[in-house]
Structures are given as structure tokens and as C-alpha cells.
Protein backbone atom coordinates (compact mmCIF):
# COMPACT_ATOMS: atom_id res chain seq x y z
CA UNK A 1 0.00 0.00 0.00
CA UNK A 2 1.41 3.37 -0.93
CA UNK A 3 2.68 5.92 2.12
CA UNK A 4 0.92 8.80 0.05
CA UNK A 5 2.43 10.93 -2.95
CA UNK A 6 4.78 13.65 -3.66
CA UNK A 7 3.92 15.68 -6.63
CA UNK A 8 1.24 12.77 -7.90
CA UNK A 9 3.60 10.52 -7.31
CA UNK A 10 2.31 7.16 -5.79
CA UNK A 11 5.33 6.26 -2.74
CA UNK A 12 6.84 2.60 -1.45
CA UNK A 13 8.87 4.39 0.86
CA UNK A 14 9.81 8.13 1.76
CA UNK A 15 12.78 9.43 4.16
CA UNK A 16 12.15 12.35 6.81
CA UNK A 17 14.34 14.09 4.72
CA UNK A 18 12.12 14.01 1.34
CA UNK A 19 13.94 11.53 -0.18
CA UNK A 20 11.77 8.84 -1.63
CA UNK A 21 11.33 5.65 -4.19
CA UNK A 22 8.23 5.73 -6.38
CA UNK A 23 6.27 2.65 -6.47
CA UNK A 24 6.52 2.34 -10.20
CA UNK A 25 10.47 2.99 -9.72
CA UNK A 26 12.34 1.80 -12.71
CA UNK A 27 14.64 -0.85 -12.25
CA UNK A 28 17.92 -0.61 -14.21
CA UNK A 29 17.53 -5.06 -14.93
CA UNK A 30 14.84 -7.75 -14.35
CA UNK A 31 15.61 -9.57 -11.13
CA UNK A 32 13.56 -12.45 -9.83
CA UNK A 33 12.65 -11.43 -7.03
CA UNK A 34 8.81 -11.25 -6.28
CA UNK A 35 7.80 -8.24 -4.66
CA UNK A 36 4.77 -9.37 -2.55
CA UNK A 37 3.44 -11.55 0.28
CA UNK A 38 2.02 -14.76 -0.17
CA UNK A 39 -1.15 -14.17 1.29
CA UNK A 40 -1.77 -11.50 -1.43
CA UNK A 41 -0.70 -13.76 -3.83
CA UNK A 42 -2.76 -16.85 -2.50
CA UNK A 43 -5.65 -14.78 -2.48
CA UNK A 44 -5.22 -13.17 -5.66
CA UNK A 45 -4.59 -16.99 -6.97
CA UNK A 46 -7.81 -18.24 -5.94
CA UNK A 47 -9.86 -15.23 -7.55
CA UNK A 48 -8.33 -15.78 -10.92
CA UNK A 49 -11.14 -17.29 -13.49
CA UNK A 50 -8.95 -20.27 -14.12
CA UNK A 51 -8.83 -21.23 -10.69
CA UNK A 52 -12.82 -21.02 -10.18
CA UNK A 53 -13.56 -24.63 -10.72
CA UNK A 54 -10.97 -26.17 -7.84
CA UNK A 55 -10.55 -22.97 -6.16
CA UNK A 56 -11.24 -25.63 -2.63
CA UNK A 57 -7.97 -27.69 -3.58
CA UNK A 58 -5.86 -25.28 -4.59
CA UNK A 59 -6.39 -23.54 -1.61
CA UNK A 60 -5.42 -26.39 0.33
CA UNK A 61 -2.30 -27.37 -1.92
CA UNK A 62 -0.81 -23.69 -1.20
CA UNK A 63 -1.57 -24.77 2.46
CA UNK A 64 0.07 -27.60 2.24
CA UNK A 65 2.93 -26.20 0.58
CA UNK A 66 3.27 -23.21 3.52
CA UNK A 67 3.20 -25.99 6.11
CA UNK A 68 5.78 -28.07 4.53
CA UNK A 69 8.49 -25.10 3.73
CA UNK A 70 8.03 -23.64 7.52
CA UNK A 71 8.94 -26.69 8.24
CA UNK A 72 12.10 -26.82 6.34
CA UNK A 73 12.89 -23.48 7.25
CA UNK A 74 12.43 -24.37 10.54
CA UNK A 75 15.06 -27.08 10.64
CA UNK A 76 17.00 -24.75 8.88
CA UNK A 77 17.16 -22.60 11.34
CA UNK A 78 17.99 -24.97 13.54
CA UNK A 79 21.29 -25.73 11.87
CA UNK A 80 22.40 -22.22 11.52
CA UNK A 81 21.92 -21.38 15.54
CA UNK A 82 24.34 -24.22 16.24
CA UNK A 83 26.90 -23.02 13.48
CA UNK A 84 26.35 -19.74 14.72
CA UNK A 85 26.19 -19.85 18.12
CA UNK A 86 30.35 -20.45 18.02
CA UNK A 87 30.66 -16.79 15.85
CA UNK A 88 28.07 -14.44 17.30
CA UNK A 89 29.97 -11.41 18.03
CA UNK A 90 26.90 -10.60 19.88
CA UNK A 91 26.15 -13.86 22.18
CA UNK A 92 25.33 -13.57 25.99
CA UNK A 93 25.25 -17.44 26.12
CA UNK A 94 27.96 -19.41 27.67
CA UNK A 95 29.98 -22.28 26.17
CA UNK A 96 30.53 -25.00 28.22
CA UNK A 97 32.94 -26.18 26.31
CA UNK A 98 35.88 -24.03 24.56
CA UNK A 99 35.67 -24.40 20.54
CA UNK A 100 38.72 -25.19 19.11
CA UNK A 101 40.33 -23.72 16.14
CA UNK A 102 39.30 -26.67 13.82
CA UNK A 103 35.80 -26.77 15.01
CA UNK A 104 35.59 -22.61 14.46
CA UNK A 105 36.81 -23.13 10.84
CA UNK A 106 34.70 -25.76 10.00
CA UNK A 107 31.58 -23.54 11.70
CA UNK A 108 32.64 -20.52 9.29
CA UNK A 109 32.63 -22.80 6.29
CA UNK A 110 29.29 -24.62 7.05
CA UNK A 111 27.48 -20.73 7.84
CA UNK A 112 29.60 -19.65 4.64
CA UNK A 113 27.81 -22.38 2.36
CA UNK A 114 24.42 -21.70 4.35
CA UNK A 115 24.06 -18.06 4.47
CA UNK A 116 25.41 -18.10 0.19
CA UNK A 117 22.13 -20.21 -0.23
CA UNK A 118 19.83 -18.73 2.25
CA UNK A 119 20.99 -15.37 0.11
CA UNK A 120 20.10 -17.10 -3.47
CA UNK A 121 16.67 -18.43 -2.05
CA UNK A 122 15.89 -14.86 -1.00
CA UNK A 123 16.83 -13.58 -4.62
CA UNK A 124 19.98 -11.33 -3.52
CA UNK A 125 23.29 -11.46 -5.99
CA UNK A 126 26.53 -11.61 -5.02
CA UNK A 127 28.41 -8.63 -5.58
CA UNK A 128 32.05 -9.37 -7.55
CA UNK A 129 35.31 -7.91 -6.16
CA UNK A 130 35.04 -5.73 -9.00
CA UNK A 131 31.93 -4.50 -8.42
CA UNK A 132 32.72 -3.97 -4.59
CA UNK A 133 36.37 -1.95 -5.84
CA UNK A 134 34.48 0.36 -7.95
CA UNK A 135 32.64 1.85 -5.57
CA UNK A 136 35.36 2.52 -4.06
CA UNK A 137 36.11 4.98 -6.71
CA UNK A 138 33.32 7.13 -6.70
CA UNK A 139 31.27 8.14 -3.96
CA UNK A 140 27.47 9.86 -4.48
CA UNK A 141 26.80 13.23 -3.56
CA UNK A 142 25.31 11.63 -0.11
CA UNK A 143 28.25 9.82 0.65
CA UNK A 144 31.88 9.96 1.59
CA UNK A 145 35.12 9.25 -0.70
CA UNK A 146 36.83 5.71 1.23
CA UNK A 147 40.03 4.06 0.43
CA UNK A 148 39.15 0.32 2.19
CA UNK A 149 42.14 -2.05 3.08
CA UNK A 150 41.02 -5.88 1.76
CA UNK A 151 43.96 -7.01 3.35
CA UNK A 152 42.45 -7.32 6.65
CA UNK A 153 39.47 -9.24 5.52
CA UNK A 154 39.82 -13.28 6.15
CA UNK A 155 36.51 -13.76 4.24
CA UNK A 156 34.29 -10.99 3.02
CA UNK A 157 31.00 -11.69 0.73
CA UNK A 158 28.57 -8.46 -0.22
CA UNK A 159 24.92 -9.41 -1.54
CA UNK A 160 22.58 -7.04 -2.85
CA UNK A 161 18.94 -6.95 -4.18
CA UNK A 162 16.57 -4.22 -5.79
CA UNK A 163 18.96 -2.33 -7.96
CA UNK A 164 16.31 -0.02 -8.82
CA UNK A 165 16.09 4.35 -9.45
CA UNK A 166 15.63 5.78 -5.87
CA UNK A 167 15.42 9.82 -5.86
CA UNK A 168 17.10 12.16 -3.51
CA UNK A 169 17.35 15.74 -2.81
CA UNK A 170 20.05 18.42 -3.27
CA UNK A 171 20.79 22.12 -3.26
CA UNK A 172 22.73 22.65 -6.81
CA UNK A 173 24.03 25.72 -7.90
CA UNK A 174 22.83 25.85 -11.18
CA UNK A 175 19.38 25.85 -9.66
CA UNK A 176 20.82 28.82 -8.01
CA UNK A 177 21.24 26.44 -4.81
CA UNK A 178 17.60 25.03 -4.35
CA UNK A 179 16.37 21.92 -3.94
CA UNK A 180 16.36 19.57 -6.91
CA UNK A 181 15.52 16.30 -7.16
CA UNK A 182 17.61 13.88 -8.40
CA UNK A 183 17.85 10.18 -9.88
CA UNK A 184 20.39 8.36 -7.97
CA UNK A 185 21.08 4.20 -8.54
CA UNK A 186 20.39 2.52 -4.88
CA UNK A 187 19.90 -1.09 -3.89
CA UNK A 188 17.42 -1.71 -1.78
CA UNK A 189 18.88 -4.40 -0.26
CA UNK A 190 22.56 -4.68 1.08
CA UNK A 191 24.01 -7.35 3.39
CA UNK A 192 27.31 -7.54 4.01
CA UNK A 193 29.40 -11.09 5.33
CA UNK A 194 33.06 -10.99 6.24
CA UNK A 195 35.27 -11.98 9.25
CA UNK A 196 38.52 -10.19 9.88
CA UNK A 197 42.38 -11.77 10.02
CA UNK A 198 43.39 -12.02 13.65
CA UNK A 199 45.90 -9.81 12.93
CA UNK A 200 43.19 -6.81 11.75
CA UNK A 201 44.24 -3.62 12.28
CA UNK A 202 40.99 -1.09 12.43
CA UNK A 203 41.91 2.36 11.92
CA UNK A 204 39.32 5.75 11.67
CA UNK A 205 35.69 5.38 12.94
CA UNK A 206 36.09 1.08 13.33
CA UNK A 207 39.23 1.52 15.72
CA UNK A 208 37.06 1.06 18.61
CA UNK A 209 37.27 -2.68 19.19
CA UNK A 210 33.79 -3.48 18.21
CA UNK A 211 34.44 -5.90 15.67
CA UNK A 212 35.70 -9.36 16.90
CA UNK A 213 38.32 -11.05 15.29
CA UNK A 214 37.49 -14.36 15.71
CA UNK A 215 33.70 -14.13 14.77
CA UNK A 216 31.82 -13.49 11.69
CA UNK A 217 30.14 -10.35 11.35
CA UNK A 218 26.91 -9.59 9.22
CA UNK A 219 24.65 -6.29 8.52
CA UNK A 220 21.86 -5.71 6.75
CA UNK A 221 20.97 -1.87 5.13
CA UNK A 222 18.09 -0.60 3.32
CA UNK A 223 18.69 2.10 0.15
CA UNK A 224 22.41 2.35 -0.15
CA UNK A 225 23.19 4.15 -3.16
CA UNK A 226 25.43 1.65 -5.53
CA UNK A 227 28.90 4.46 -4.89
CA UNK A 228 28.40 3.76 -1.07
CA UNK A 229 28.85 0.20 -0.65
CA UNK A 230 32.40 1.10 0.28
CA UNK A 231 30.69 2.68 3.27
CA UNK A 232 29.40 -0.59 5.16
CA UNK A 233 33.01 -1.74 4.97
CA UNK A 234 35.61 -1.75 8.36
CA UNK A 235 38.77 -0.95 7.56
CA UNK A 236 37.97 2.50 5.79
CA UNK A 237 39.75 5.49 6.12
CA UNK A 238 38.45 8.64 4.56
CA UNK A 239 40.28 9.65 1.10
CA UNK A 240 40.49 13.43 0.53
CA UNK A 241 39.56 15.08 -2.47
CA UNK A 242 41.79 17.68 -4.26
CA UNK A 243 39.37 20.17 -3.14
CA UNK A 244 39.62 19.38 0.62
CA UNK A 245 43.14 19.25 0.37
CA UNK A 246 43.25 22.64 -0.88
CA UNK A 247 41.21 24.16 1.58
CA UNK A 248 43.10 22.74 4.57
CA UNK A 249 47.14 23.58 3.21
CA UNK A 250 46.22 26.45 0.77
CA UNK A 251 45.41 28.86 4.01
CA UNK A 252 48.77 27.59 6.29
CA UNK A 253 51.11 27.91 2.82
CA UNK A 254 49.66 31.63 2.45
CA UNK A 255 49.83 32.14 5.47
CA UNK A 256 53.28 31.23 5.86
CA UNK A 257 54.22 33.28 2.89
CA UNK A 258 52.72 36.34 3.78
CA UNK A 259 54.52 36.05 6.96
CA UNK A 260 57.97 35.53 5.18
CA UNK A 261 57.37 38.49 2.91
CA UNK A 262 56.59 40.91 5.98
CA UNK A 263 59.58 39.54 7.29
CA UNK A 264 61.85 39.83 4.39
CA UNK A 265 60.22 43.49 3.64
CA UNK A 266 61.42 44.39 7.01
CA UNK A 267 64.70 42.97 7.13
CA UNK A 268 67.03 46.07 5.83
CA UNK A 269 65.35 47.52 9.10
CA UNK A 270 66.28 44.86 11.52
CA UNK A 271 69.20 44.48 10.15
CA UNK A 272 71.14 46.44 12.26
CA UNK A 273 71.12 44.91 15.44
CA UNK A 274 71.78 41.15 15.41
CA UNK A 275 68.94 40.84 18.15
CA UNK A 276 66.34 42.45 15.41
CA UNK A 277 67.52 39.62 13.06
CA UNK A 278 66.88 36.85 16.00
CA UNK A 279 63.96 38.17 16.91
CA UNK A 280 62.65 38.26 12.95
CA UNK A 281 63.50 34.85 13.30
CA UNK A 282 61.52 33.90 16.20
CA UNK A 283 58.69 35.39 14.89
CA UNK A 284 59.16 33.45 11.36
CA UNK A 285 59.35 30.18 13.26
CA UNK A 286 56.41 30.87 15.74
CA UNK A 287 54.36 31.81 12.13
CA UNK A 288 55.05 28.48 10.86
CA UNK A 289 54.32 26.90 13.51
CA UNK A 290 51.09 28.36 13.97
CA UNK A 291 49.95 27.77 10.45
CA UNK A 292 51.18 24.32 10.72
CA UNK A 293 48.98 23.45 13.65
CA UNK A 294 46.23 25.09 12.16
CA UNK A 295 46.36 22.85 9.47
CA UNK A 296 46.45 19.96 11.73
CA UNK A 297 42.87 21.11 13.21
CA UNK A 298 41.74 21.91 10.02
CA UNK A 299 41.84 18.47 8.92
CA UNK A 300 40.96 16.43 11.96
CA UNK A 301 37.89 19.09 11.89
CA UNK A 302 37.27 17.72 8.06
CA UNK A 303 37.96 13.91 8.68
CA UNK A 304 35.29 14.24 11.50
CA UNK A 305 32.90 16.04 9.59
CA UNK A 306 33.10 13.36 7.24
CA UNK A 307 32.49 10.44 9.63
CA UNK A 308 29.99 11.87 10.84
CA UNK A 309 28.03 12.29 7.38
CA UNK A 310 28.58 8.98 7.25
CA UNK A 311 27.65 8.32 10.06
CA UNK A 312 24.60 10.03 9.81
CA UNK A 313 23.87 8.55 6.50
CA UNK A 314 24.35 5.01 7.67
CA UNK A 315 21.93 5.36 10.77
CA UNK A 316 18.57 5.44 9.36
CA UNK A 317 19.81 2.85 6.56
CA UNK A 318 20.57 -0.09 9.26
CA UNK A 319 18.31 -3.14 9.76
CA UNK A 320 20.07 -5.03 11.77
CA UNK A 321 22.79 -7.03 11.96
CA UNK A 322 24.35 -10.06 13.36
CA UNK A 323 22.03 -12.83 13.98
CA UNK A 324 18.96 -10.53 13.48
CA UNK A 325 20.30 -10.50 9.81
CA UNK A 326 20.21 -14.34 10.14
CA UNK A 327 16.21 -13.68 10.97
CA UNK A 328 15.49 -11.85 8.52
CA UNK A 329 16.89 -13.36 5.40
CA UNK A 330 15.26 -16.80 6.57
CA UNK A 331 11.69 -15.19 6.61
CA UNK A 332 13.05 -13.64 3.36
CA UNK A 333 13.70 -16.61 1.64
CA UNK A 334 10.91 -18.34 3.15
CA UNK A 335 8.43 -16.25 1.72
CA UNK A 336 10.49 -16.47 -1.67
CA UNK A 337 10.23 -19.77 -1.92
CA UNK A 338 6.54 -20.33 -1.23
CA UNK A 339 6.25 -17.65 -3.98
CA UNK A 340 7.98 -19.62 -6.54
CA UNK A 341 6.12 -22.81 -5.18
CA UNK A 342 2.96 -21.24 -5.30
CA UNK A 343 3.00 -19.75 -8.63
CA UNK A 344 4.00 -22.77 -10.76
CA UNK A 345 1.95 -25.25 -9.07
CA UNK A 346 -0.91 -22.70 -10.50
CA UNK A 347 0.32 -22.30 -13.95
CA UNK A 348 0.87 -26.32 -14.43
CA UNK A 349 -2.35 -26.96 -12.51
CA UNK A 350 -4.43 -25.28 -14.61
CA UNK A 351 -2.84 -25.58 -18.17
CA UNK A 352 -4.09 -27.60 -20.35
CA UNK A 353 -1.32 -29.72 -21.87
CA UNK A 354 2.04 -30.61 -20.40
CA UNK A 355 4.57 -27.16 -20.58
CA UNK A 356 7.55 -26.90 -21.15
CA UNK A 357 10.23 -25.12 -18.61
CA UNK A 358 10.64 -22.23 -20.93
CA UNK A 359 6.99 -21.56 -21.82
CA UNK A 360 5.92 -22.11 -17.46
CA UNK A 361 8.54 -19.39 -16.97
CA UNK A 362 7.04 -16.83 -19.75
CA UNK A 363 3.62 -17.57 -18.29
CA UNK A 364 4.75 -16.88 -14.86
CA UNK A 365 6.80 -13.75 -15.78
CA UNK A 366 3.70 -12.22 -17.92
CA UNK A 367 1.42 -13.49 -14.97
CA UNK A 368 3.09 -11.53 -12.60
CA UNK A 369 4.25 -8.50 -14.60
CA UNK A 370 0.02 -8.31 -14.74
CA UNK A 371 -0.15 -8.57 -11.70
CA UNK A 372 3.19 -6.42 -10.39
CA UNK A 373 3.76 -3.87 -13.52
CA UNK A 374 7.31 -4.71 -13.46
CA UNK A 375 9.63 -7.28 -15.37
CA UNK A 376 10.42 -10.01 -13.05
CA UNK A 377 13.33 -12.61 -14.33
CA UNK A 378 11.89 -15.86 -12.74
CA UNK A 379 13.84 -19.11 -12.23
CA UNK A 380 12.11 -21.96 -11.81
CA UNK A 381 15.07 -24.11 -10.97
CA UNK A 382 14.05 -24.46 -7.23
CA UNK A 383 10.81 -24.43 -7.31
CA UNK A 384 10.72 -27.61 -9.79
CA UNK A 385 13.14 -29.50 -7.55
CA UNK A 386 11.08 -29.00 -4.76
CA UNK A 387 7.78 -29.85 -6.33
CA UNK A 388 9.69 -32.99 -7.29
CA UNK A 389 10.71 -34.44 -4.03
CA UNK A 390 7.20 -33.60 -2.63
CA UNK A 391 5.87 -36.06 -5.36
CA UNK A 392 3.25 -33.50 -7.51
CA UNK A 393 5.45 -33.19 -10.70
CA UNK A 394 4.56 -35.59 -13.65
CA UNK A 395 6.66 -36.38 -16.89
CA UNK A 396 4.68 -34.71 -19.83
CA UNK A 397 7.32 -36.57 -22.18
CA UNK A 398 10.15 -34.95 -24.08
CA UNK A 399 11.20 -31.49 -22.85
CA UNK A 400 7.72 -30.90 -20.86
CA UNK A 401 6.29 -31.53 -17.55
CA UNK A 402 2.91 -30.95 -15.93
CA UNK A 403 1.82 -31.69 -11.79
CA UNK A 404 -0.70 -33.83 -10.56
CA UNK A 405 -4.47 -32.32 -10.25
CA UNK A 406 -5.03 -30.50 -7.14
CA UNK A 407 -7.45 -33.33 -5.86
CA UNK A 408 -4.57 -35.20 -6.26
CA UNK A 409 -1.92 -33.33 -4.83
CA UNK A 410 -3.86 -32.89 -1.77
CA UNK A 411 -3.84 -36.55 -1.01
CA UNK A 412 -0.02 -36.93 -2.01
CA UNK A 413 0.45 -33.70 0.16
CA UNK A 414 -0.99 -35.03 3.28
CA UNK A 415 0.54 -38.07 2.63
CA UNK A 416 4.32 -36.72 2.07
CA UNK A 417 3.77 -34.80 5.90
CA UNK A 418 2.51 -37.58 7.77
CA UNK A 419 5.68 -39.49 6.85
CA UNK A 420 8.04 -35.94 7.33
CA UNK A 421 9.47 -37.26 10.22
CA UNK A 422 11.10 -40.57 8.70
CA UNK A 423 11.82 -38.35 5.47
CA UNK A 424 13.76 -35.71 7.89
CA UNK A 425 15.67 -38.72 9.36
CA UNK A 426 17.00 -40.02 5.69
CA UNK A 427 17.37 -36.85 4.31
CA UNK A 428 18.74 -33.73 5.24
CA UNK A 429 16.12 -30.45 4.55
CA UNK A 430 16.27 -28.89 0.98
CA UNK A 431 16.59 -25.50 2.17
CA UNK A 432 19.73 -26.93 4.35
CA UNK A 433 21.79 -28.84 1.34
């Protein structure tokens, strides 16, 4: 539901500070994520003409189907306290007994692999090296110019999802310094993995010791413009434009040279006592010295202007982190599972003829674009595998598959979850491999 509007402009979400993304924001590429609950989508399901005739089973197939994934999910999440419980920088829980190195490791490697998939399910890309380095080049006009130090990173994985047009506000002078709006490339989504050498040393705003060495660290932010990833980073320190630089040596160097040329000027004066000439001296050096520690202030005085922009910036933008981010993404990919479940189960179920993979995803993708008024990019990849192991998904022959009626699939439903204990035993959950 919209917040209101801005200049008939229909809002998803709008800052204190104006800035705002339109519902009907562009996005920059398709991404399959699917931007709604599935409740909405259930109902909306169950309304469509197609579904009229066994609107009753459908309804209790996407049941079914909810039921089944929050269990998975829920064994899941099972798996990732214990890995986790060893790296929380944030636990107020006790060990009994002391991990050792090996059995840290092989925790970071098993919450690696999980978190990577947990990610996927909830439609978020990785973010290359490249990509993460090239912000580093650039900063927007909101945010602050970085140099980052990989070095200090043992692991360090970014994710991101919703690269879409946000649009912010700024005084530019050839609007004779009001307001404008402009369009500025933001994902909506950020999250952030890494764990830091033992060795780390944190200088600037993370020197404070709140990042542990031995533990792996996650965050989650809202609306980071794509120049400001750098900005989520430890191990920043703040790079200084040419401009900056001017303004904090260009006032000591003039300084110092207009105290040199009153100086000089003045010297056939003082010249003839040697205690004028010592005395010019004295006052040369005390000049210099001045300048020189006015410098200093001047750029302490910009360094923590700057961390504090960023800081500033960063605060609203922060949805948690740590194993709240863990929460999060596993409702996240929950709900983008079901989705995915949900909505090919319904295109199979009530075609007429077997489908093949490619035509189910343009039906889904035009299906939801009707729905949505964006482009989604769907892939069916895990929603077929898990319609598989539950049993609904028939061989149409060749290239083409269909699912079982939803009479059907209610009774092979029930049937899989009465036996989801002994299942659990054999194998391990889907959302866990």
C-alpha cells in the first residue's frame, strides 16, 4: 500500500528528509525477485477465473505447501543457531565447552555455504570484487570518498537486491542552490558477510574494538546508493579530495608566505642589530608553527565532519545485523520460496497440456508482470526441484512436464507430511543442502 504521494507521485517508501522511491520505480535489470506476500498472492490466486472450478484444492495445496516449507525453514534454522552460536559477536550465552580452532573453521565454512544459499533463495546477488572496488572509486553526492584495506578481511561476501532508481534531494548551484531532485542508482537491499584476520588492524571510525576477530560479522541496510557500498566496509579510512586538500594547506602555505614576505620586507630595518635579526627569526618560526597546527585542526575538523556524514547517513539505513540479519533473510527466503512454489503449481495446474520449462517461466513472468507492472526474471530451478521431491510433478514426455491435479496433490500432500518425520531422518532439509 502506498505511504501517500509527492507531486502525484504514488510512494513505497519516503525518508524524513524528502527523499523517496516511487512505487513504479524503474529498475535498471529484471531480477527475480517477487515483490509481494504470499497471502496476497494466494488470495489473488484463488480469484483468478482459471482457478474457479478447484478454487477448494488449490487452496489447500498452497496450504500444504506453507506448512511443509516452515517446516524446512524451521530445521534450517535450527542448523544455523548451532553453526552460529560459536561466531556471534553478539552472544550472551555461555559455552561450556571451549571451541577449538578446527571446530571454528569448520563452523565458518558450514554458515559460509548456508548463508550463500539462504541469500540465493531470497533472490539477492553476489556482488564481484570488481563491483565492490568500484565503488570505491566514486562516492554519491550523499556519501563519503573511502580508500578500504582488503587485506584485513579473512573472508568478506557483499549481496545485494533491488537495484532499482531511488530519488534524492540536493541544493545545486545551477538551480541557483535550491532543492532539486535527483535520480540516484540505490539497492534496496545490502548485506554484508566478512570476518577479519586475527591480525586486523581497524583504523578511523572502526578503531574502537567493536568488531571481533574471531567471529563473523553480518549487517543488513536498506537504500544504499550503488557508490556507497564502500561505506558498510571496516577498515575504511576517509580519502580526501583535491578540493579538501586545498582548503586545509592552501590557508597555512599563504599564510606562511605572507609572513615571510613581511619579514623579508622588514629585514634592511632589523638588520642592524643582530637581536632584530633573531627576533625576525623567532617570529618566522612561531608563524610556521602556527599555520602548521592550524592545518592539523583543520583536517581532523574535516575527517570528523566526514564520519559523521557517514555516520549520519548510515543510521537510518541499518536493519540489523548479526544474527537478526540471520532472521530476517530466513523469513526472506521463506516467503520467496513459497512464492515460486505457489505460482508454478498454479500455472501447471491449470494448463491444459504438459509445458515446457521455458513456456511455465514466460507464463509466470507475464502473470506476474500483470499482476506487479514490473519485469520479473523468474527461475524456476528451485521451485521444480522442490515440487519434485514432494511427489506432484509428472513427466509430460520430451522437454515438458505438468503436476498432478489438485485433488490429487492434496492426497499426495498429506501423505508426504505424515511421513516428514522418517523423510527428515533419511534426508537432510532442501533449504539446508
Amino acid at each position: 500500500m502506498s505511504l501517500g504521494s509527492r507531486k502525484g507521485v504514488r510512494l513505497a517508501q519516503e525518508s524524513l528528509s524528502g527523499e523517496y522511491i516511487a512505487e513504479d520505480a524503474p529498475h535498471w535489470k529484471a531480477e527475480p525477485f517477487i515483490p509481494i506476500t504470499a497471502a496476497e498472492l494466494k488470495s489473488v490466486l484463488l480469484a483468478h477465473p482459471l482457478a474457479a472450478a478447484q478454487a477448494d484444492h488449490l487452496h489447500r495445496v498452497f496450504e500444504s505447501l506453507t506448512s511443509i516449507l516452515n517446516h524446512d525453514y524451521r530445521n534450517l534454522h535450527q542448523q544455523l543457531e548451532t553453526h552460529y552460536s560459536v561466531l556471534d559477536p553478539d552472544r550472551d550465552l555461555k559455552l561450556l565447552t571451549e571451541p577449538t580452532d578446527a571446530q571454528c573453521d569448520a563452523s565458518l565454512r558450514h554458515m559460509r555455504g548456508y548463508l550463500h544459499d539462504l541469500l540465493r533463495a531470497a533472490n539477492f546477488t553476489q556482488l564481484d570484487q570488481q563491483q565492490i572496488r568500484g565503488a570505491i572509486q566514486t562516492s554519491s553526492d550523499w556519501g563519503v570518498r573511502l580508500q578500504i584495506n582488503f587485506d584485513i578481511f579473512e573472508s568478506i561476501d557483499v549481496y545485494a537486491r533491488g537495484d532499482i532508481v531511488g530519488m534524492r534531494t540536493r541544493r545545486l548551484w545551477k538551480s541557483y542552490w535550491k532543492m532539486s531532485e535527483m535520480e540516484v542508482p540505490i539497492y534496496q537491499r545490502l548485506v554484508a558477510v566478512f570476518k577479519l584476520k586475527p591480525d586486523a588492524k581497524l583504523v578511523g571510525a572502526h578503531a574502537g574494538g567493536q568488531y571481533h576477530r574471531d567471529r563473523l560479522h553480518l549487517s543488513m541496510f536498506k537504500n544504499i546508493p550503488q557508490a556507497d557500498v564502500d561505506m558498510l566496509l571496516p577498515g575504511s579510512s576517509i580519502r580526501f579530495s583535491w578540493l579538501d586538500r586545498t582548503k586545509i594547506f592552501a590557508p597555512t602555505l599563504g599564510g606562511i608566505g605572507v609572513t615571510v614576505f613581511k619579514i623579508l620586507r622588514g629585514a634592511v630595518v632589523i638588520a642592524a642589530t643582530g637581536l632584530a635579526a633573531v627576533m625576525g627569526v623567532a617570529v618566522l618560526a612561531i608563524g610556521i608553527i602556527g599555520y602548521a597546527v592550524r592545518s592539523i585542526v583543520s583536517y581532523f575538523h574535516t575527517k570528523d565532519k566526514y564520519l559523521l556524514n557517514m555516520t549520519r547517513s548510515l543510521y537510518y539505513q541499518k536493519l540489523d545485523s548479526n544474527a537478526g540479519v540471520i532472521y530476517r533473510l530466513l523469513q526472506e527466503a521463506r516467503q520467496q520460496d513459497l512464492l515460486e512454489s505457489i505460482v508454478v503449481y498454479f500455472i501447471l495446474a491449470t494448463s491444459d497440456e504438459p509445458m515446457s520449462e521455458a513456456a511455465m517461466c514466460k507464463r509466470v513472468e507475464l502473470l506476474l508482470k500483470d499482476l506487479l507492472a514490473i519485469e520479473i526474471r523468474f527461475d524456476p530451478y528451485s521451485a521444480m526441484k522442490r515440487l519434485h521431491r514432494l511427489g506432484i510433478v509428472l513427466d509430460g514426455g520430451g522437454d515438458t512436464v505438468s503436476v498432478l491435479s489438485p485433488e490429487t496433490s492434496v492426497r499426495q500432500l498429506d501423505h508426504y507430511w505424515d511421513n516428514l518425520m522418517s523423510i527428515d531422518r533419511a534426508t537432510p532439509s532442501e533449504s539446508g543442502q
